[in-house]
C-alpha atoms as a PDB file:
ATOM      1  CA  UNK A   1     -72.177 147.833  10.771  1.00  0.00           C
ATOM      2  CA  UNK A   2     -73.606 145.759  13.432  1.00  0.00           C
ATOM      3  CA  UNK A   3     -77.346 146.643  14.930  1.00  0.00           C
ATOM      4  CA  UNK A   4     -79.365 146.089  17.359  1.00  0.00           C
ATOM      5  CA  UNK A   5     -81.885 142.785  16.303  1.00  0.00           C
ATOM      6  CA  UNK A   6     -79.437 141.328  13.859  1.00  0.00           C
ATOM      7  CA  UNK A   7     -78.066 138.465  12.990  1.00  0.00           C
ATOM      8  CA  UNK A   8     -73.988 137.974  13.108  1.00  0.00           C
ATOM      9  CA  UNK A   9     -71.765 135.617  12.062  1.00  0.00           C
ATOM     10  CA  UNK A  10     -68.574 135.825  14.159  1.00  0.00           C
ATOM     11  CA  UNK A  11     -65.079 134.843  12.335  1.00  0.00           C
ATOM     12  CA  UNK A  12     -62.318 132.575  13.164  1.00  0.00           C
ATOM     13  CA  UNK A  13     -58.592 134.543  13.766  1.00  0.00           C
ATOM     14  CA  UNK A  14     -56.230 136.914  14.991  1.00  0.00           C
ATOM     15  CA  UNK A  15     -58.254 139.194  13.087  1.00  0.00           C
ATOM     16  CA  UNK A  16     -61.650 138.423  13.672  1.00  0.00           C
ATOM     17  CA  UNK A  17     -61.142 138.361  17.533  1.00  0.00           C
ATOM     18  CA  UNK A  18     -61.197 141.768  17.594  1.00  0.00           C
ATOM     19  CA  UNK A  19     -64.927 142.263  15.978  1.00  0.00           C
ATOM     20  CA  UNK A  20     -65.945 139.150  18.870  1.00  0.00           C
ATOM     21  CA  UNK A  21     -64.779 141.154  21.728  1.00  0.00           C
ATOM     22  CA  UNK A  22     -66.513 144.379  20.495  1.00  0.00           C
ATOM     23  CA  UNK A  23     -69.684 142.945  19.918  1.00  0.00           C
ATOM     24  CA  UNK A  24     -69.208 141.285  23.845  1.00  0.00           C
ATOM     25  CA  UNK A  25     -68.297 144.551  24.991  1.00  0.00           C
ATOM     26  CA  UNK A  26     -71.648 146.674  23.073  1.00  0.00           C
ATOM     27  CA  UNK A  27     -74.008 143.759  24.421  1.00  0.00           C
ATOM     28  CA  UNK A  28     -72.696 144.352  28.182  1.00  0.00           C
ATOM     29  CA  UNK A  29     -73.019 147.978  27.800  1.00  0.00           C
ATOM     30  CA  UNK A  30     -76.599 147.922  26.317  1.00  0.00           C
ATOM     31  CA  UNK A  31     -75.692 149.634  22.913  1.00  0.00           C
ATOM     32  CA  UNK A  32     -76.680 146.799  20.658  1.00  0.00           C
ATOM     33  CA  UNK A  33     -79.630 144.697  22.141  1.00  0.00           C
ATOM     34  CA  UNK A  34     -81.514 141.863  20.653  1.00  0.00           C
ATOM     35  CA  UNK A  35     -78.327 140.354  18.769  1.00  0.00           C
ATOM     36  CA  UNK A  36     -77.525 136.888  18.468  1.00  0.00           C
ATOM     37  CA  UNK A  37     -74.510 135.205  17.165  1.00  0.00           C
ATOM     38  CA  UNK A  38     -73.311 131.733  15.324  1.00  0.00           C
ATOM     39  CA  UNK A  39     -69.509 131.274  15.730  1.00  0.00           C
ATOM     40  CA  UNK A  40     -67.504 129.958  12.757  1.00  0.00           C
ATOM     41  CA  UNK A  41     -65.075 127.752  15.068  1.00  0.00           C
ATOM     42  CA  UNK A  42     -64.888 126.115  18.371  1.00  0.00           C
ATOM     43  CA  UNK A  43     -62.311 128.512  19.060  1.00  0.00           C
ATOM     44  CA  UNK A  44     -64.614 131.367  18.587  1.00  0.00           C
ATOM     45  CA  UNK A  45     -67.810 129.831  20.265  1.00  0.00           C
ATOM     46  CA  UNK A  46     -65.634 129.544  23.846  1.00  0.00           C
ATOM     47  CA  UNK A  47     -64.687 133.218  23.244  1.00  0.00           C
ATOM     48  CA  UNK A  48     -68.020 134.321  22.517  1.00  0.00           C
ATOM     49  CA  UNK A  49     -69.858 132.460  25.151  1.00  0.00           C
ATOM     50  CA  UNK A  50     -66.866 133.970  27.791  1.00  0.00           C
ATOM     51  CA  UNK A  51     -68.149 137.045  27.042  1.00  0.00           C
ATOM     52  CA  UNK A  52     -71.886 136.712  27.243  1.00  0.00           C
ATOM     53  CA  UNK A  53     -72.513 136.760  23.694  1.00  0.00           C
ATOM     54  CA  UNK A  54     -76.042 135.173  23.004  1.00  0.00           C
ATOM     55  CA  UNK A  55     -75.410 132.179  19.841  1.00  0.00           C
ATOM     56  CA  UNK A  56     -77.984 130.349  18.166  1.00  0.00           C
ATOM     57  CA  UNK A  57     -78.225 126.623  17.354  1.00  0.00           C
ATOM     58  CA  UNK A  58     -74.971 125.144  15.159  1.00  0.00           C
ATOM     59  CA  UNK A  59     -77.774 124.044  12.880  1.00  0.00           C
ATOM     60  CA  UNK A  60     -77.843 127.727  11.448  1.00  0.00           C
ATOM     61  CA  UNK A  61     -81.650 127.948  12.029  1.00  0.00           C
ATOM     62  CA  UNK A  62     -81.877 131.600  10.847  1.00  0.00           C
ATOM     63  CA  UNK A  63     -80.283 133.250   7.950  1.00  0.00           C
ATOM     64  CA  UNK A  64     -77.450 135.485   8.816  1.00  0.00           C
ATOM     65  CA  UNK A  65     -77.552 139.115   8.503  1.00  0.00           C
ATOM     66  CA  UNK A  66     -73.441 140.003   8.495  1.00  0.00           C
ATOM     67  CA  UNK A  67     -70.442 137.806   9.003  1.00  0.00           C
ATOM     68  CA  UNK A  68     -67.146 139.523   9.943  1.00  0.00           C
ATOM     69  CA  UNK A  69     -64.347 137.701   8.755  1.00  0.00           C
ATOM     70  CA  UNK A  70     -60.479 137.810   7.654  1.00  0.00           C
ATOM     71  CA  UNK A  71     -58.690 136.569   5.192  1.00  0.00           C
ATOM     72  CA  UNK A  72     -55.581 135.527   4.240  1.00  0.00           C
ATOM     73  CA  UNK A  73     -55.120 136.688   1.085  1.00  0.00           C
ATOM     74  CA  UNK A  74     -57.707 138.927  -1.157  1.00  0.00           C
ATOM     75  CA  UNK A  75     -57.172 139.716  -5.287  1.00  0.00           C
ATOM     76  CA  UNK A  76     -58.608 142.951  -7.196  1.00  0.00           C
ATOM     77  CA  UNK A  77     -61.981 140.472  -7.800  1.00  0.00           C
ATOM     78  CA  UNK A  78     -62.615 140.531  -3.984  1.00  0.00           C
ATOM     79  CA  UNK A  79     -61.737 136.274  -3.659  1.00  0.00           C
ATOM     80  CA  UNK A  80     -60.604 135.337  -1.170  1.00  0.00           C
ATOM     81  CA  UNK A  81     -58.181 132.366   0.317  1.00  0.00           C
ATOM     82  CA  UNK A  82     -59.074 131.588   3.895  1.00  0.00           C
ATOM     83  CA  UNK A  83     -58.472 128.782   6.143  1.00  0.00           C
ATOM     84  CA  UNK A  84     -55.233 129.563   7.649  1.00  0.00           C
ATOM     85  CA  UNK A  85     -56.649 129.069  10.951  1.00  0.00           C
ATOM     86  CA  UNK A  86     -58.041 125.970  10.006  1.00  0.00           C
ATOM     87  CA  UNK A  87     -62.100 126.781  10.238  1.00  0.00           C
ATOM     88  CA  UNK A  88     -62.523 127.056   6.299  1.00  0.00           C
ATOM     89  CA  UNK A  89     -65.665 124.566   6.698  1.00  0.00           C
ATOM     90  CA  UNK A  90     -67.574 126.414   9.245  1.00  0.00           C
ATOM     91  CA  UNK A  91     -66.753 129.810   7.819  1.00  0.00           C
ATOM     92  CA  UNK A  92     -67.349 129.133   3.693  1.00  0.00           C
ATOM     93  CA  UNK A  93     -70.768 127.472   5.663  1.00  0.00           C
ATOM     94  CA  UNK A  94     -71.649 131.003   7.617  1.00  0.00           C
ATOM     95  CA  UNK A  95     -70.568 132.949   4.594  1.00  0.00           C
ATOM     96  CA  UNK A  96     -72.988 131.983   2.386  1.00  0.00           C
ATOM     97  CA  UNK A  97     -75.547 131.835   4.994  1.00  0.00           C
ATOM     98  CA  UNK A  98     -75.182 135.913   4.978  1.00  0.00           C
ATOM     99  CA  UNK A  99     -76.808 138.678   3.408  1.00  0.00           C
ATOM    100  CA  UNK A 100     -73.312 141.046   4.220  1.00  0.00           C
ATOM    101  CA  UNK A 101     -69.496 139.452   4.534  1.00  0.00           C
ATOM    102  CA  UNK A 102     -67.186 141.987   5.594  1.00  0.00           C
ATOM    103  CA  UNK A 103     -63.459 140.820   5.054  1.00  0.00           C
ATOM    104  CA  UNK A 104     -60.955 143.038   7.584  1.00  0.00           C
ATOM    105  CA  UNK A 105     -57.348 142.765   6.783  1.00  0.00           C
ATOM    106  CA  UNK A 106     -53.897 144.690   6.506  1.00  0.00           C
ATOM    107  CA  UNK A 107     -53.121 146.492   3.375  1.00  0.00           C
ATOM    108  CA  UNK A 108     -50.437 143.544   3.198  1.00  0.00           C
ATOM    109  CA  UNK A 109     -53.078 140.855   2.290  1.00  0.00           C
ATOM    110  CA  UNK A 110     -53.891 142.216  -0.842  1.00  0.00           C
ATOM    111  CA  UNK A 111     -52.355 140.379  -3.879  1.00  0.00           C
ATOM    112  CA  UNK A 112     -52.945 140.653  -7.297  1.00  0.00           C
ATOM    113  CA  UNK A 113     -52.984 136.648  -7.827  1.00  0.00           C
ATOM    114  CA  UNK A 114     -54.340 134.047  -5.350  1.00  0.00           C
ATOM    115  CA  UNK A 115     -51.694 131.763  -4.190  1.00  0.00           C
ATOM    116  CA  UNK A 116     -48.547 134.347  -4.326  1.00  0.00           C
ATOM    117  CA  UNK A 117     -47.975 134.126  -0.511  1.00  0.00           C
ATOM    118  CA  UNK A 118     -50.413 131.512   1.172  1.00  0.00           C
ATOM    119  CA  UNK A 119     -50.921 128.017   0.613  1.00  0.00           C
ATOM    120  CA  UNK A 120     -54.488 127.242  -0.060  1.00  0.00           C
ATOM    121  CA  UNK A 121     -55.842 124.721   2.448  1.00  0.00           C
ATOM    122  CA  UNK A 122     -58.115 121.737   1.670  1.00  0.00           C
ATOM    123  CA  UNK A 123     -60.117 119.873   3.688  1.00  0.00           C
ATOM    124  CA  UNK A 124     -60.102 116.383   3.511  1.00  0.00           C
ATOM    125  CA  UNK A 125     -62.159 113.036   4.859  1.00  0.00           C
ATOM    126  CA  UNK A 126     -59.025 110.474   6.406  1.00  0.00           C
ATOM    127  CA  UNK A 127     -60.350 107.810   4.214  1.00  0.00           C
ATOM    128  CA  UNK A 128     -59.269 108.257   1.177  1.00  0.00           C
ATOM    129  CA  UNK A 129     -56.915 111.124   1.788  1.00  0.00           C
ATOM    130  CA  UNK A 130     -53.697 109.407  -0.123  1.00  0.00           C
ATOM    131  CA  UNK A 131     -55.997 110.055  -3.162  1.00  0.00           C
ATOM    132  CA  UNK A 132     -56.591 113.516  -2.917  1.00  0.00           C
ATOM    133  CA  UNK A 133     -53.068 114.133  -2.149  1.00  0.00           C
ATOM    134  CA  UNK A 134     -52.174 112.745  -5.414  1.00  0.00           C
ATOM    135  CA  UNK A 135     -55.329 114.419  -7.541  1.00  0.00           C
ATOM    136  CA  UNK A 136     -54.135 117.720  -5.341  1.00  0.00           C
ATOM    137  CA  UNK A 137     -50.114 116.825  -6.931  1.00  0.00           C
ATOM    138  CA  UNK A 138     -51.737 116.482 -10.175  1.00  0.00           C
ATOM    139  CA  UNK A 139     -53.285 119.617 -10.314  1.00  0.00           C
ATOM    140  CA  UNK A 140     -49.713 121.620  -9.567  1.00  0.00           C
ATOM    141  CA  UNK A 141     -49.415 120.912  -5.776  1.00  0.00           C
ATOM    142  CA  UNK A 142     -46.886 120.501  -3.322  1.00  0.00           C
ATOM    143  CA  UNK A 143     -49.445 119.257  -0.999  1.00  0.00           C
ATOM    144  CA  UNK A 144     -48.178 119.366   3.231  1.00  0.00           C
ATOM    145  CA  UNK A 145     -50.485 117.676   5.712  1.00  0.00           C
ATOM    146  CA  UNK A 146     -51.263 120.387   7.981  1.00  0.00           C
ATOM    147  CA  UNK A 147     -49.415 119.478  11.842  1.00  0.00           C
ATOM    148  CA  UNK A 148     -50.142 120.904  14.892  1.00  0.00           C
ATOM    149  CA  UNK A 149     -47.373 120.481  17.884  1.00  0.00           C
ATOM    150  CA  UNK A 150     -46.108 117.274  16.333  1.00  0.00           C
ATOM    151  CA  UNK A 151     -49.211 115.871  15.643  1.00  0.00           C
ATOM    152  CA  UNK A 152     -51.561 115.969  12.263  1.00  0.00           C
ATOM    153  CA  UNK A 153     -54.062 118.584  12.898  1.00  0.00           C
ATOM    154  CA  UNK A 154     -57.891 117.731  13.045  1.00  0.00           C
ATOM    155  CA  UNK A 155     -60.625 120.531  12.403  1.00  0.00           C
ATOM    156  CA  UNK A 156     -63.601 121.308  14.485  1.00  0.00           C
ATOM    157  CA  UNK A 157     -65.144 118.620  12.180  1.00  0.00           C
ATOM    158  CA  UNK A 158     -62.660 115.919  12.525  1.00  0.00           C
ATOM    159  CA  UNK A 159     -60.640 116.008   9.333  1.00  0.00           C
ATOM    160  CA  UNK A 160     -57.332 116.678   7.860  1.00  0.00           C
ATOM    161  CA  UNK A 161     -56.191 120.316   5.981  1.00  0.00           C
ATOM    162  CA  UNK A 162     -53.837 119.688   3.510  1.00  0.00           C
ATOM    163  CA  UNK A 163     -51.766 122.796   2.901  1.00  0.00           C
ATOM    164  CA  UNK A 164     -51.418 123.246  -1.075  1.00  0.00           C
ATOM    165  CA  UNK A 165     -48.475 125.288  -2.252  1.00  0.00           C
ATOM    166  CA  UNK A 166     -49.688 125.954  -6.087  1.00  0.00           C
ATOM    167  CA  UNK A 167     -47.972 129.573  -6.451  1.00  0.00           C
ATOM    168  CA  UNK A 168     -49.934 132.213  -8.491  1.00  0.00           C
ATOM    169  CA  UNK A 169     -53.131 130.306  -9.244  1.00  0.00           C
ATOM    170  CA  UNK A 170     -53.958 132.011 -12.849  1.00  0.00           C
ATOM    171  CA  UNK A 171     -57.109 130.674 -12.554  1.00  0.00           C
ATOM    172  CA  UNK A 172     -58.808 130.685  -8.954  1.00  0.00           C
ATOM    173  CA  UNK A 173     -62.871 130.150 -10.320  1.00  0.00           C
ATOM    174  CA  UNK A 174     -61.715 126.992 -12.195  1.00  0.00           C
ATOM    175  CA  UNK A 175     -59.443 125.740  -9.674  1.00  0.00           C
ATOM    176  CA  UNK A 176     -62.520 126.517  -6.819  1.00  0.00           C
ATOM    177  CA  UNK A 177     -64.607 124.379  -9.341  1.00  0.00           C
ATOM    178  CA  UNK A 178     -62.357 121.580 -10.064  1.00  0.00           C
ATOM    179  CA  UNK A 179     -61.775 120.756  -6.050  1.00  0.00           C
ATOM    180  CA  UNK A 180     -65.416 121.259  -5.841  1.00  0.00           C
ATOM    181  CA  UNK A 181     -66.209 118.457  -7.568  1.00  0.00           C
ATOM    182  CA  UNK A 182     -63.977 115.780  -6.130  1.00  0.00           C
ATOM    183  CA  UNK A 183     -65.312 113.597  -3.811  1.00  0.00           C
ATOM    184  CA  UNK A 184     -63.263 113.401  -0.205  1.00  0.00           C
ATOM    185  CA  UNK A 185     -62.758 116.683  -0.738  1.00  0.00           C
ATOM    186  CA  UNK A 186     -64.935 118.528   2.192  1.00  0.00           C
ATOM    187  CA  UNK A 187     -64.139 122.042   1.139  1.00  0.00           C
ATOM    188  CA  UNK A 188     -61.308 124.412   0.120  1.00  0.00           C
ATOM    189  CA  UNK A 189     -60.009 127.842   1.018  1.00  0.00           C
ATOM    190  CA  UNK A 190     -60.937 129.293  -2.416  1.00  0.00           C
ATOM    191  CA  UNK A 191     -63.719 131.797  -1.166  1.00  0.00           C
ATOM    192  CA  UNK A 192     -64.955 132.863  -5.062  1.00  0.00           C
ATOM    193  CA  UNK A 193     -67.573 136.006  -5.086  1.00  0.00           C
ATOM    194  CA  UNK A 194     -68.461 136.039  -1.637  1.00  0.00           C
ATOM    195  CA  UNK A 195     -67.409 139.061   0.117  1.00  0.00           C
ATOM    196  CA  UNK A 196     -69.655 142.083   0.037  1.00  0.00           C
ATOM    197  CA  UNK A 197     -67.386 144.446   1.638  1.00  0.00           C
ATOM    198  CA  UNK A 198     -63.411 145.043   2.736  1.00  0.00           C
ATOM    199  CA  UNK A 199     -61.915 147.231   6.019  1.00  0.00           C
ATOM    200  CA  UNK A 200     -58.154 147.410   4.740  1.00  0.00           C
ATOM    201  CA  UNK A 201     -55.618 148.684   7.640  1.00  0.00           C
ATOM    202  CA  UNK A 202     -53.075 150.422   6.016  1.00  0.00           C
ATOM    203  CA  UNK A 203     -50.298 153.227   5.905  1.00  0.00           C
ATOM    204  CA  UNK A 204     -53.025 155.065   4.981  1.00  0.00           C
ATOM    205  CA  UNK A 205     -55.568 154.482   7.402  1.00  0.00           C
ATOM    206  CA  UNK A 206     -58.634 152.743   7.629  1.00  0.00           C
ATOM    207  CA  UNK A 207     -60.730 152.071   4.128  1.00  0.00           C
ATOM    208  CA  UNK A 208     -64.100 150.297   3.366  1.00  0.00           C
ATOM    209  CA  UNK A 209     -65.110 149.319   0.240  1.00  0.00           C
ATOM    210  CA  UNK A 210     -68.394 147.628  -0.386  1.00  0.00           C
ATOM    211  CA  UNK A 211     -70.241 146.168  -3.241  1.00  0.00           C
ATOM    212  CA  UNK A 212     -73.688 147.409  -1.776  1.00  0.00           C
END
């Protein structure tokens, strides 16, 4: 999916990884030529930049072509939670920045309800956090602060997650909507309409399924 002259976002993940050293590895060959690259993570950008990979200003000064992503969970509608790693800022930020996001994960990501196995993760501002935690509660939350070897985890863009254990959300476009609007809240991991395409692993082999 990749090509020479384009434009890639590069994901965030045990998944994602993968795509980033593949892309490295066609660049130092010569297959794809004229490619740059805008991480979605810290994480990634160090990888990337180990391997040569040519990356364009943070401040995302062209549009993006194709972002290759996972996910942490996926429903039948093709939304997404993400976030588990923590970069749900930078990557909801690349995401819509792209004409093409292809979502790679295992046949055991699909769900038929958001929320059945994975907390969704919200990124918060510090000040004001306590509040959020409590709007979060009030929505159906059991809200964690998101730690990281003993200590509270900070993102790439110095804020808190807060892990939010809601169960089977019945509703994921009005819950996307209703975090969306609360101030303090930075962003969420409800990705709503945004993929364009899906590389399942599975029992079965490889699939792809796209919307184009």
């Amino acid at each position: 999916m990749v090509k020479s002259g384009m434009v890639v976002g590069l994901g965030t993940g045990s998944t994602a990884i993968h795509a980033v050293r593949k892309i490295g590895e066609r660049i130092t060959q010569g297959e794809l030529k004229d490619v740059v690259c805008i991480a979605t993570s810290l994480q990634t950008d160090a990888e990337a930049r180990k391997l040569a990979i040519p990356l364009m200003s943070d401040s995302l000064p062209q549009k993006v072509d194709i972002t290759i992503d996972g996910a942490d969970e996926v429903d039948p509608a093709w939304n997404l939670i993400k976030g588990g790693g923590g970069a749900l800022l930078r990557e909801k930020i690349v995401a819509q920045a792209s004409a093409r996001v292809v979502i790679v994960v295992d046949e055991q990501k699909l769900t038929s309800t958001l929320g059945s196995g994975f907390p969704l993760p919200v990124e918060v501002l510090r000040f004001g956090w306590e509040s959020q935690k409590r709007f979060l509660e009030s929505l159906g939350a059991r809200v964690v602060i998101r730690e990281q070897n003993g200590s509270e985890y900070k993102t790439d863009c110095g804020n808190m997650i807060l892990d939010c254990h809601f169960g089977p959300i019945s509703d994921a476009v009005k819950l996307a909507s209703q975090l969306s609007e609360r101030a303090g809240i930075v962003e969420h991991g409800l990705f709503i309409r945004i993929a364009t395409d899906l590389v399942i692993a599975g029992s079965n082999g490889i699939q792809h399924r796209s919307k184009k």
